[in-house]
N, C-alpha and C. Protein backbone atom coordinates (compact mmCIF):
# COMPACT_ATOMS: atom_id res chain seq x y z
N UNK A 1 106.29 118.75 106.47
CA UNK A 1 105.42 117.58 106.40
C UNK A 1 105.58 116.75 107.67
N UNK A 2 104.77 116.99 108.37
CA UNK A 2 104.46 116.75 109.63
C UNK A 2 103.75 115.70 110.20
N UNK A 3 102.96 114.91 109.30
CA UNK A 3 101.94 114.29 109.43
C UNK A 3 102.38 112.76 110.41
N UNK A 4 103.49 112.24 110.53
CA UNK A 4 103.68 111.25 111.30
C UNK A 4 103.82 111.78 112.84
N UNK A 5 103.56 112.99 113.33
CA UNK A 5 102.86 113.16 114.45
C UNK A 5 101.60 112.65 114.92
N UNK A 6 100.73 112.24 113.85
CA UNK A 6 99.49 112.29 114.17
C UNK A 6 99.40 110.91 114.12
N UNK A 7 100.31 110.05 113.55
CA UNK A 7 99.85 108.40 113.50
C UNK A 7 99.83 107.59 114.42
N UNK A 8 98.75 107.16 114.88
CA UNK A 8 98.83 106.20 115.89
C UNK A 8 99.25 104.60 115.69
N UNK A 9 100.50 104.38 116.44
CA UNK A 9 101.04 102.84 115.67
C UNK A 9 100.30 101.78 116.61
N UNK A 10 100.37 100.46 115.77
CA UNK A 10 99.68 99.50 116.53
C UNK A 10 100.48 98.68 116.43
N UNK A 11 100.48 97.96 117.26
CA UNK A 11 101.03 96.23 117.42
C UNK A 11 100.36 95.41 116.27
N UNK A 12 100.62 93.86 116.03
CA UNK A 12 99.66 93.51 114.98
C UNK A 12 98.66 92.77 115.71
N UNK A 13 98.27 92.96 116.90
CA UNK A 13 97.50 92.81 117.44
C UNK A 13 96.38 93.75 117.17
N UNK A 14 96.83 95.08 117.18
CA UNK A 14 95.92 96.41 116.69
C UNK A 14 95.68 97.26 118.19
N UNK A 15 96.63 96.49 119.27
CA UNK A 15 96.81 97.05 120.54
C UNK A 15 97.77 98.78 120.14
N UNK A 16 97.30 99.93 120.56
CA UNK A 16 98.06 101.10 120.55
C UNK A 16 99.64 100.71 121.04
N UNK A 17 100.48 101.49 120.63
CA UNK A 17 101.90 101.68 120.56
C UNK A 17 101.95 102.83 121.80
N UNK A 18 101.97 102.78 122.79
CA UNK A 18 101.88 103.90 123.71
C UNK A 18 102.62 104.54 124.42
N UNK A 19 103.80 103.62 124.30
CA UNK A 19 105.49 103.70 125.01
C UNK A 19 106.26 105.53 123.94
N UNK A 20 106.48 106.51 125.17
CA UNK A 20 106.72 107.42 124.87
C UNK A 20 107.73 107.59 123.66
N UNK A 21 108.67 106.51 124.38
CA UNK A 21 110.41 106.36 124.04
C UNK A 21 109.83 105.30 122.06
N UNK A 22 109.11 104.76 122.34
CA UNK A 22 109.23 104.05 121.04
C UNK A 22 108.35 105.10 119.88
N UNK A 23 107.59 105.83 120.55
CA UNK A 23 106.72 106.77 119.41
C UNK A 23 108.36 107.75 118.46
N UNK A 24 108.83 108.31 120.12
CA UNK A 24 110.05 108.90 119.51
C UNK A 24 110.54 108.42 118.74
N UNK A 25 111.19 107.30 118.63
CA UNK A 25 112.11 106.39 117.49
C UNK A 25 111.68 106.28 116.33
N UNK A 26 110.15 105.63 116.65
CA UNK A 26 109.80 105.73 115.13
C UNK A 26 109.49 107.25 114.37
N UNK A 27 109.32 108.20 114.89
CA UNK A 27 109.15 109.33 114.70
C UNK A 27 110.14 109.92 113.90
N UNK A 28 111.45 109.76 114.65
CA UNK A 28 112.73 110.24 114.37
C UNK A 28 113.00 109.19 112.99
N UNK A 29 112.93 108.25 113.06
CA UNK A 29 113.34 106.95 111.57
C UNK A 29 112.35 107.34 110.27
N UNK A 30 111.50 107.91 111.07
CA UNK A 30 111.08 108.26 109.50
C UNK A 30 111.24 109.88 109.06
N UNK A 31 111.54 110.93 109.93
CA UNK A 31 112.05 112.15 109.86
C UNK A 31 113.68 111.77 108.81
N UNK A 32 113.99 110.86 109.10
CA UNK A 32 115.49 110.54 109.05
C UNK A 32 115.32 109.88 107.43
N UNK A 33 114.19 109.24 107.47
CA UNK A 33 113.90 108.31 105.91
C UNK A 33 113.39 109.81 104.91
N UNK A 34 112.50 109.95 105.14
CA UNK A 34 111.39 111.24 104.44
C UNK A 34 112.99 112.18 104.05
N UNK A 35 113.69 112.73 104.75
CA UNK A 35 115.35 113.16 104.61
C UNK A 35 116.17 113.11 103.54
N UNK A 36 116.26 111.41 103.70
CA UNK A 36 117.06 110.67 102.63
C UNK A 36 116.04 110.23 101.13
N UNK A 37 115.29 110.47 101.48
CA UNK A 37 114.31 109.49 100.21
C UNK A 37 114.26 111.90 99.70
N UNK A 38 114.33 112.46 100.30
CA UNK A 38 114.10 113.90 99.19
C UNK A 38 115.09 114.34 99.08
N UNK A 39 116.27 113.96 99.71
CA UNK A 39 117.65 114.29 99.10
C UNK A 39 118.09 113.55 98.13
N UNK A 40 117.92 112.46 97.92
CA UNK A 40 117.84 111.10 96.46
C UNK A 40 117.28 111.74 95.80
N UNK A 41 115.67 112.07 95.61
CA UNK A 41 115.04 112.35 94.73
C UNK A 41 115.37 113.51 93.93
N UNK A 42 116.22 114.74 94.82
CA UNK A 42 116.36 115.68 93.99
C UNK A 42 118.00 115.46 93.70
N UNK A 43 118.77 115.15 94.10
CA UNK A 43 119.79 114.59 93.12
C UNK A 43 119.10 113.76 91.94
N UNK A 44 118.39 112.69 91.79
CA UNK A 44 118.30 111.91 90.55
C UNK A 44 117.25 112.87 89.59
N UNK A 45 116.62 113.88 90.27
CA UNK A 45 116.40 115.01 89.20
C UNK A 45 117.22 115.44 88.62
N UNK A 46 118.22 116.27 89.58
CA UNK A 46 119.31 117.07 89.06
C UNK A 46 120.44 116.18 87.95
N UNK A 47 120.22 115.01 87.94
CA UNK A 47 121.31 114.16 86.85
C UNK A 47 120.49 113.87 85.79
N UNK A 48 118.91 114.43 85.85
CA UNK A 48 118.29 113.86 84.51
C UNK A 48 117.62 113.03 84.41
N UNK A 49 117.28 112.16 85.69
CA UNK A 49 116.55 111.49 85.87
C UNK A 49 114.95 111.91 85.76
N UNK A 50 114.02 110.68 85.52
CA UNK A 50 112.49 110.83 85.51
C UNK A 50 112.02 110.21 86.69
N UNK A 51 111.66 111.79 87.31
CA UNK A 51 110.76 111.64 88.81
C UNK A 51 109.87 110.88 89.02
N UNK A 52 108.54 110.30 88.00
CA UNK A 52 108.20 109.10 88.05
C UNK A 52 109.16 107.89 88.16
N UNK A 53 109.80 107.46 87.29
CA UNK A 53 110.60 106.24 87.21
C UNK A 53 111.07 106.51 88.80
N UNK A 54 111.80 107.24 88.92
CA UNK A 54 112.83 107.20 90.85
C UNK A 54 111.69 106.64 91.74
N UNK A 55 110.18 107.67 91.98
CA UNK A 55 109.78 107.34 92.42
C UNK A 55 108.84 105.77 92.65
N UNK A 56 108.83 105.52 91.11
CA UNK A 56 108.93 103.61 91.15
C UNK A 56 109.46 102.80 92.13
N UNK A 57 111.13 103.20 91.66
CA UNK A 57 112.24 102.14 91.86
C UNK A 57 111.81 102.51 94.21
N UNK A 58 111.74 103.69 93.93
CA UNK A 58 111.59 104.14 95.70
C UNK A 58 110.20 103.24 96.32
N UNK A 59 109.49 103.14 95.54
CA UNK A 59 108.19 102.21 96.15
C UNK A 59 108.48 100.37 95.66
N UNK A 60 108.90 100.31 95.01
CA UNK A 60 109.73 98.84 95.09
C UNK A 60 110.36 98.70 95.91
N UNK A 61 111.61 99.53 96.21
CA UNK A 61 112.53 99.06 97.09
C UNK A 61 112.06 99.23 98.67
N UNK A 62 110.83 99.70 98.80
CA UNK A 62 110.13 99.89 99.87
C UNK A 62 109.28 97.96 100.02
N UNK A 63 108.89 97.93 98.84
CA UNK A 63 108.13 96.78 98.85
C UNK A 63 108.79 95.38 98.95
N UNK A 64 110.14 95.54 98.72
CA UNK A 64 111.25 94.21 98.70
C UNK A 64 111.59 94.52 100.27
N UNK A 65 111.44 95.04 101.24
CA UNK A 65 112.08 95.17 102.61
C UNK A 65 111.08 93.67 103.48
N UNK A 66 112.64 93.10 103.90
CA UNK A 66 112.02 92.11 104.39
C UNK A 66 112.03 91.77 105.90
N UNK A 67 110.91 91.52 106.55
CA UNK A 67 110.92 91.27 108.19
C UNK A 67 111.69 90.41 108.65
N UNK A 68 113.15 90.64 109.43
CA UNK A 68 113.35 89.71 110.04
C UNK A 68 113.37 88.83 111.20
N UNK A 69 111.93 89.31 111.93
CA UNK A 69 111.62 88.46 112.42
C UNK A 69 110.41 88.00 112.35
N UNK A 70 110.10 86.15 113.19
CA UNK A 70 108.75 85.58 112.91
C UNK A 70 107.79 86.49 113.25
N UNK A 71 106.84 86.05 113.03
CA UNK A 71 105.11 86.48 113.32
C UNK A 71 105.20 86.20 114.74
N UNK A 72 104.38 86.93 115.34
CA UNK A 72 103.73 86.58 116.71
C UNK A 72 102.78 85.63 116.69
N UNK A 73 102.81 85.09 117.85
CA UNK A 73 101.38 84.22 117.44
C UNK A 73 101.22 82.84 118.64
């Protein structure tokens, strides 16, 4: 699953992300997340867990992540 090759990131301006070195990073952070979020998932299978419910608590705890820094502007 390959597909964050193809995403083009933007500033919140909606200016392209074009810097070689930063495509890499984010590239690699989410190779590195996608990783950890299907090695979780199939452990909390393997203990009996319900793959809906995990995948809940995994989109919450996605949704509680908080920016720490201001807005641009």
């Amino acid at each position: 699953m390959s597909h964050d090759k193809t995403i083009i990131w933007r500033s919140s301006k909606g200016e392209v992300i074009a810097c070689v070195e930063k495509n890499k990073v984010l590239r690699e952070n989410l190779d590195e997340i996608r990783q950890i979020c299907q090695d979780a998932l199939e452990d909390a299978v393997l203990m009996g867990c319900d793959e809906q419910q995990f995948r809940v608590v995994l989109a919450e705890l996605l949704d509680s992540l908080a920016n720490p820094y201001p807005p641009e502007g």
